[in-house]
N, C-alpha and C. Protein backbone atom coordinates (compact mmCIF):
# COMPACT_ATOMS: atom_id res chain seq x y z
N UNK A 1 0.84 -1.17 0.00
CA UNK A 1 0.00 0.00 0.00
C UNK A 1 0.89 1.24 0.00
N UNK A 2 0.66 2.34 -1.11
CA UNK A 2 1.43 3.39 -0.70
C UNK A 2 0.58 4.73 -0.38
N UNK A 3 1.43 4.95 0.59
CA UNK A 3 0.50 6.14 1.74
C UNK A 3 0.52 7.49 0.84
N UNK A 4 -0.52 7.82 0.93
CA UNK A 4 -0.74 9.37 -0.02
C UNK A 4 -1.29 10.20 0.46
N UNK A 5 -0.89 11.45 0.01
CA UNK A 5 -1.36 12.91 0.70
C UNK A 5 -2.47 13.16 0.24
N UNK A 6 -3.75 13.37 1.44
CA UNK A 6 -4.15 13.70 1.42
C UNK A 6 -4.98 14.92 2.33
N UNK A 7 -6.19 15.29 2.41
CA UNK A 7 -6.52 16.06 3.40
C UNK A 7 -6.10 16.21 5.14
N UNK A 8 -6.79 15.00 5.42
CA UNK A 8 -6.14 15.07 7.05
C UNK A 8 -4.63 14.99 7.21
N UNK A 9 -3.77 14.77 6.49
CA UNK A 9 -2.42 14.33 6.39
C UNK A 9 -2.03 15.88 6.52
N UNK A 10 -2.41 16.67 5.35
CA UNK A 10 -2.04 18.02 5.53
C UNK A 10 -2.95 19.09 6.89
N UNK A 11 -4.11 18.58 7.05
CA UNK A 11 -4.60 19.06 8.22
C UNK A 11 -3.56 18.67 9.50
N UNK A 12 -3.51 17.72 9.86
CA UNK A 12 -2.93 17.07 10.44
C UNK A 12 -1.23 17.63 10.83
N UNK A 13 -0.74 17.45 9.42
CA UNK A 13 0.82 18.35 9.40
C UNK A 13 0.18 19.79 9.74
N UNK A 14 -0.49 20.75 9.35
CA UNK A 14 -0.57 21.97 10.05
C UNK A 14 -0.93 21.93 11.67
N UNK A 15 -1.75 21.15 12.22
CA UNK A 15 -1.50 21.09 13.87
C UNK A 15 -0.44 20.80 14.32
N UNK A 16 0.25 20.15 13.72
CA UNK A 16 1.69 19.56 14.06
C UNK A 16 2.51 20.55 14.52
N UNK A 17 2.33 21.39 13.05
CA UNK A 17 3.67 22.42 13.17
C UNK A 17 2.94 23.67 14.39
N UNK A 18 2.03 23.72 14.19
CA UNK A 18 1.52 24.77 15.28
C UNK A 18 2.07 24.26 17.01
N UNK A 19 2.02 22.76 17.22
CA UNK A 19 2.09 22.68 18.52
C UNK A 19 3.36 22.55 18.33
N UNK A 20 4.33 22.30 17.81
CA UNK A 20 5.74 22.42 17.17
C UNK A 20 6.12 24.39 18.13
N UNK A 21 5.66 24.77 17.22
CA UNK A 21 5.46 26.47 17.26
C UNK A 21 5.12 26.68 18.95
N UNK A 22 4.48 26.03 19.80
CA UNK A 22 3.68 26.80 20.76
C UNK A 22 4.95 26.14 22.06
N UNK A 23 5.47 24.76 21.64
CA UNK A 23 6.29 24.22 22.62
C UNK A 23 7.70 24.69 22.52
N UNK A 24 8.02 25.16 20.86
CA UNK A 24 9.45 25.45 21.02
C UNK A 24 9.45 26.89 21.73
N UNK A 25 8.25 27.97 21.33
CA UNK A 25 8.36 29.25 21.39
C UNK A 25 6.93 29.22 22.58
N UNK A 26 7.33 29.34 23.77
CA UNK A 26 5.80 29.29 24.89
C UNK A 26 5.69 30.96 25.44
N UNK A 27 6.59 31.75 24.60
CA UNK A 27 6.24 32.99 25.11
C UNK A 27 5.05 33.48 24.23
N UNK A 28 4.94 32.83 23.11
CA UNK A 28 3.44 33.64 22.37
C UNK A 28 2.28 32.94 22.76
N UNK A 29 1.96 32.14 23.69
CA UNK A 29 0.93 31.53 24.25
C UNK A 29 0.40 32.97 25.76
N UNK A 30 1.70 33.58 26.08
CA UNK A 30 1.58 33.94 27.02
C UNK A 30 0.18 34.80 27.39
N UNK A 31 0.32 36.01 26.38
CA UNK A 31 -0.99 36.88 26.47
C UNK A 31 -1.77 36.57 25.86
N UNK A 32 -2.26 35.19 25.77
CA UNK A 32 -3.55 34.46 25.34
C UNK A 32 -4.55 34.18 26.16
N UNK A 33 -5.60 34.77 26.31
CA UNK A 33 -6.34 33.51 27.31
C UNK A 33 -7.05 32.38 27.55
N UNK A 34 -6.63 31.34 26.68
CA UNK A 34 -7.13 30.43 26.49
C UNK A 34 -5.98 29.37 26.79
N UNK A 35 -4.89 29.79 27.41
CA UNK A 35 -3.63 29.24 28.15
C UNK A 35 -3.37 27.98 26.89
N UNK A 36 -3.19 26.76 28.00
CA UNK A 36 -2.25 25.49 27.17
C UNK A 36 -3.74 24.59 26.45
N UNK A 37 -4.14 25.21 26.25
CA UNK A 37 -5.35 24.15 24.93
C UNK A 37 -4.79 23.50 24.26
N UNK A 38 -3.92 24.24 23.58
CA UNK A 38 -3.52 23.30 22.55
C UNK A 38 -2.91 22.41 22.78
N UNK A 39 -2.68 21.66 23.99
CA UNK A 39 -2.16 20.44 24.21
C UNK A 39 -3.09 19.46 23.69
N UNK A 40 -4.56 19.67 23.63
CA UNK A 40 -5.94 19.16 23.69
C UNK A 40 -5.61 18.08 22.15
N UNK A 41 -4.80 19.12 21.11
CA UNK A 41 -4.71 19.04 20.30
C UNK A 41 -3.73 17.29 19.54
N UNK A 42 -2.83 17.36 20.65
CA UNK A 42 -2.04 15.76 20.48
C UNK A 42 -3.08 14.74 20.28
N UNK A 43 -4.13 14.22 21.17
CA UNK A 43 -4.85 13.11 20.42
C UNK A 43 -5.82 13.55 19.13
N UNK A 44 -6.31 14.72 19.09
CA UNK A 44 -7.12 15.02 17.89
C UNK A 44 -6.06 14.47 16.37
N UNK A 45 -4.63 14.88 16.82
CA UNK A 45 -3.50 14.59 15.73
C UNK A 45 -3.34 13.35 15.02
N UNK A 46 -3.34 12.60 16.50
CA UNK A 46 -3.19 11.02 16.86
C UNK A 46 -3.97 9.97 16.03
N UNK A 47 -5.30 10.79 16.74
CA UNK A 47 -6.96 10.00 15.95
C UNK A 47 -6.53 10.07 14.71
N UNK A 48 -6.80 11.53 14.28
CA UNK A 48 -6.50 11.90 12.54
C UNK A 48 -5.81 11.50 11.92
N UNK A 49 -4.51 11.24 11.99
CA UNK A 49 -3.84 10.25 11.47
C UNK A 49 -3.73 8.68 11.36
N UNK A 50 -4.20 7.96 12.41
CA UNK A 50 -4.50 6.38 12.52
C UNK A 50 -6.20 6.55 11.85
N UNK A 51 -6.89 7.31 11.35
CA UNK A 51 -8.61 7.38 10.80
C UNK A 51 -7.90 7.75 9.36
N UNK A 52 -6.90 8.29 9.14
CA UNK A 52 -6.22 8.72 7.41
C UNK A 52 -5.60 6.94 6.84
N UNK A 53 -5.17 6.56 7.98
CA UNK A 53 -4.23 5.43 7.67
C UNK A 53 -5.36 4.25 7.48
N UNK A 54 -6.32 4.29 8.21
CA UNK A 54 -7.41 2.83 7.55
C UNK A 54 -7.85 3.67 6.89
N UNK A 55 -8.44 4.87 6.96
CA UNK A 55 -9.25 5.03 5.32
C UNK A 55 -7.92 4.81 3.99
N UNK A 56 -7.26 4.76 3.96
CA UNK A 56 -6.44 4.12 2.59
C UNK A 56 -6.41 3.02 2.58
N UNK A 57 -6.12 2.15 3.89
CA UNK A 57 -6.45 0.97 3.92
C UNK A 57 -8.05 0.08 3.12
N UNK A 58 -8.79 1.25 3.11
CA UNK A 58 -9.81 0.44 2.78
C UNK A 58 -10.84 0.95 1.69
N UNK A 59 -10.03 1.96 0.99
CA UNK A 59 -10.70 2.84 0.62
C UNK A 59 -9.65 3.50 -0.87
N UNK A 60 -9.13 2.20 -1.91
CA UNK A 60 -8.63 2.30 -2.82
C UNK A 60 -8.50 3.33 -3.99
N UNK A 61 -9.45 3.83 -4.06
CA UNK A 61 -9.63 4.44 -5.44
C UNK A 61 -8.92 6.32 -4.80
N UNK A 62 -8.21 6.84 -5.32
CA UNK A 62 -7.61 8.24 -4.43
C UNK A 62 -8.85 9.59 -4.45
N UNK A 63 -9.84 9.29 -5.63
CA UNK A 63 -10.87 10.11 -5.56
C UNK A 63 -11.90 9.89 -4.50
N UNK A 64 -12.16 8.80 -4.67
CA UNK A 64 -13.30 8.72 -3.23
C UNK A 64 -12.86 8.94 -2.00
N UNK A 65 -11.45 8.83 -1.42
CA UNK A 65 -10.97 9.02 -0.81
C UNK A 65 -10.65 10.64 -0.24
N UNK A 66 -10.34 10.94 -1.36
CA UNK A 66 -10.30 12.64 -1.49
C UNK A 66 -11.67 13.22 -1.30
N UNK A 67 -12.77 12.17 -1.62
CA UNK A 67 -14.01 12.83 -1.47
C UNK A 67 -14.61 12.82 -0.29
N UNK A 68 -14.09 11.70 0.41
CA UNK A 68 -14.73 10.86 1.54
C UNK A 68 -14.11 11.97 2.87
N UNK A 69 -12.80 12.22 2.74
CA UNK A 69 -11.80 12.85 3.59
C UNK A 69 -12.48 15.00 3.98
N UNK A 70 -12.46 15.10 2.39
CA UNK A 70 -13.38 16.36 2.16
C UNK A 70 -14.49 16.76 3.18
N UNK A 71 -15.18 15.83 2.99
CA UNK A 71 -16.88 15.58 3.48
C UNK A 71 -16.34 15.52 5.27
N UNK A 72 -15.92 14.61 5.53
CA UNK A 72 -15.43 14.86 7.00
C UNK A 72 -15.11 15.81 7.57
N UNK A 73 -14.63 16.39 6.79
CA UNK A 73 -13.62 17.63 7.83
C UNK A 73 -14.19 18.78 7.58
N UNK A 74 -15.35 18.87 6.22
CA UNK A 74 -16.31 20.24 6.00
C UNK A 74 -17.19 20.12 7.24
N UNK A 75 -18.02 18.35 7.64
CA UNK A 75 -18.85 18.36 8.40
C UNK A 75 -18.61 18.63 9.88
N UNK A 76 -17.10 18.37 9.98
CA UNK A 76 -16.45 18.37 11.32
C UNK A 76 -16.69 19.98 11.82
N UNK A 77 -16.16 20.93 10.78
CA UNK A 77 -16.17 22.69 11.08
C UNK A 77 -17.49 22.97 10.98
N UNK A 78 -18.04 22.50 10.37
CA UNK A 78 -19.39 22.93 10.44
C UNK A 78 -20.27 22.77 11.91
N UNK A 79 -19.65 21.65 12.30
CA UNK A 79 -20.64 21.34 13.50
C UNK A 79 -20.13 22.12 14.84
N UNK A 80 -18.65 22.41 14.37
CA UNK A 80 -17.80 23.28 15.58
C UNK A 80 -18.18 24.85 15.35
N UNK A 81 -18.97 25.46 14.62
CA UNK A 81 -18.81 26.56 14.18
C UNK A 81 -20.45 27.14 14.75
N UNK A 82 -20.54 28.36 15.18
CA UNK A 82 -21.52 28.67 16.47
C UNK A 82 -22.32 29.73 15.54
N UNK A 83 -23.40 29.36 15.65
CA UNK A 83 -23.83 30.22 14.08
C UNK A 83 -25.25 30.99 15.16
C-alpha cells in the first residue's frame, strides 16, 4: 500500500507544526487567554492520522478518498462553528 497525501495528512501536518510552534516558542501563548489548549490538540493529531491510515487501507480508489476525507472535515467545522 502506498501512503498518499491527502486532506487530514495536511490538516494534520498543520497542527503539528503549530504545537511544534507553541512548545518550542511558549512565550506567544503567554498573552492568550485560552492558556495550554492546545495540548488538547495531540490526540485530535493522533486520531486523525490512525482514521487517514485505515481510510487508505480500505478505501482504494484516491478520488473517493479525497471525497470521503473532504466531506469529514467540512462536516467536522461545520458542527464546531456557532452560528
Amino acid at each position: 500500500m502506498k501512503y498518499k497525501l491527502t486532506p487530514f495528512n495536511i490538516f494534520c501536518g498543520v497542527l503539528v507544526g503549530l504545537e511544534i510552534i507553541f512548545f518550542a516558542f511558549p512565550e506567544t501563548v503567554n498573552n492568550q487567554t485560552y492558556g495550554y489548549q492546545h495540548i488538547y490538540l495531540i490526540p485530535i493529531i493522533l486520531v486523525g492520522l490512525s482514521i487517514d491510515y485505515i481510510l487508505q487501507k480500505f478505501i482504494k480508489q484516491y478520488y473517493w478518498l479525497l471525497l470521503f476525507e473532504l466531506v469529514i472535515l467540512a462536516i467536522t467545522i461545520l458542527l464546531n462553528i456557532k452560528f
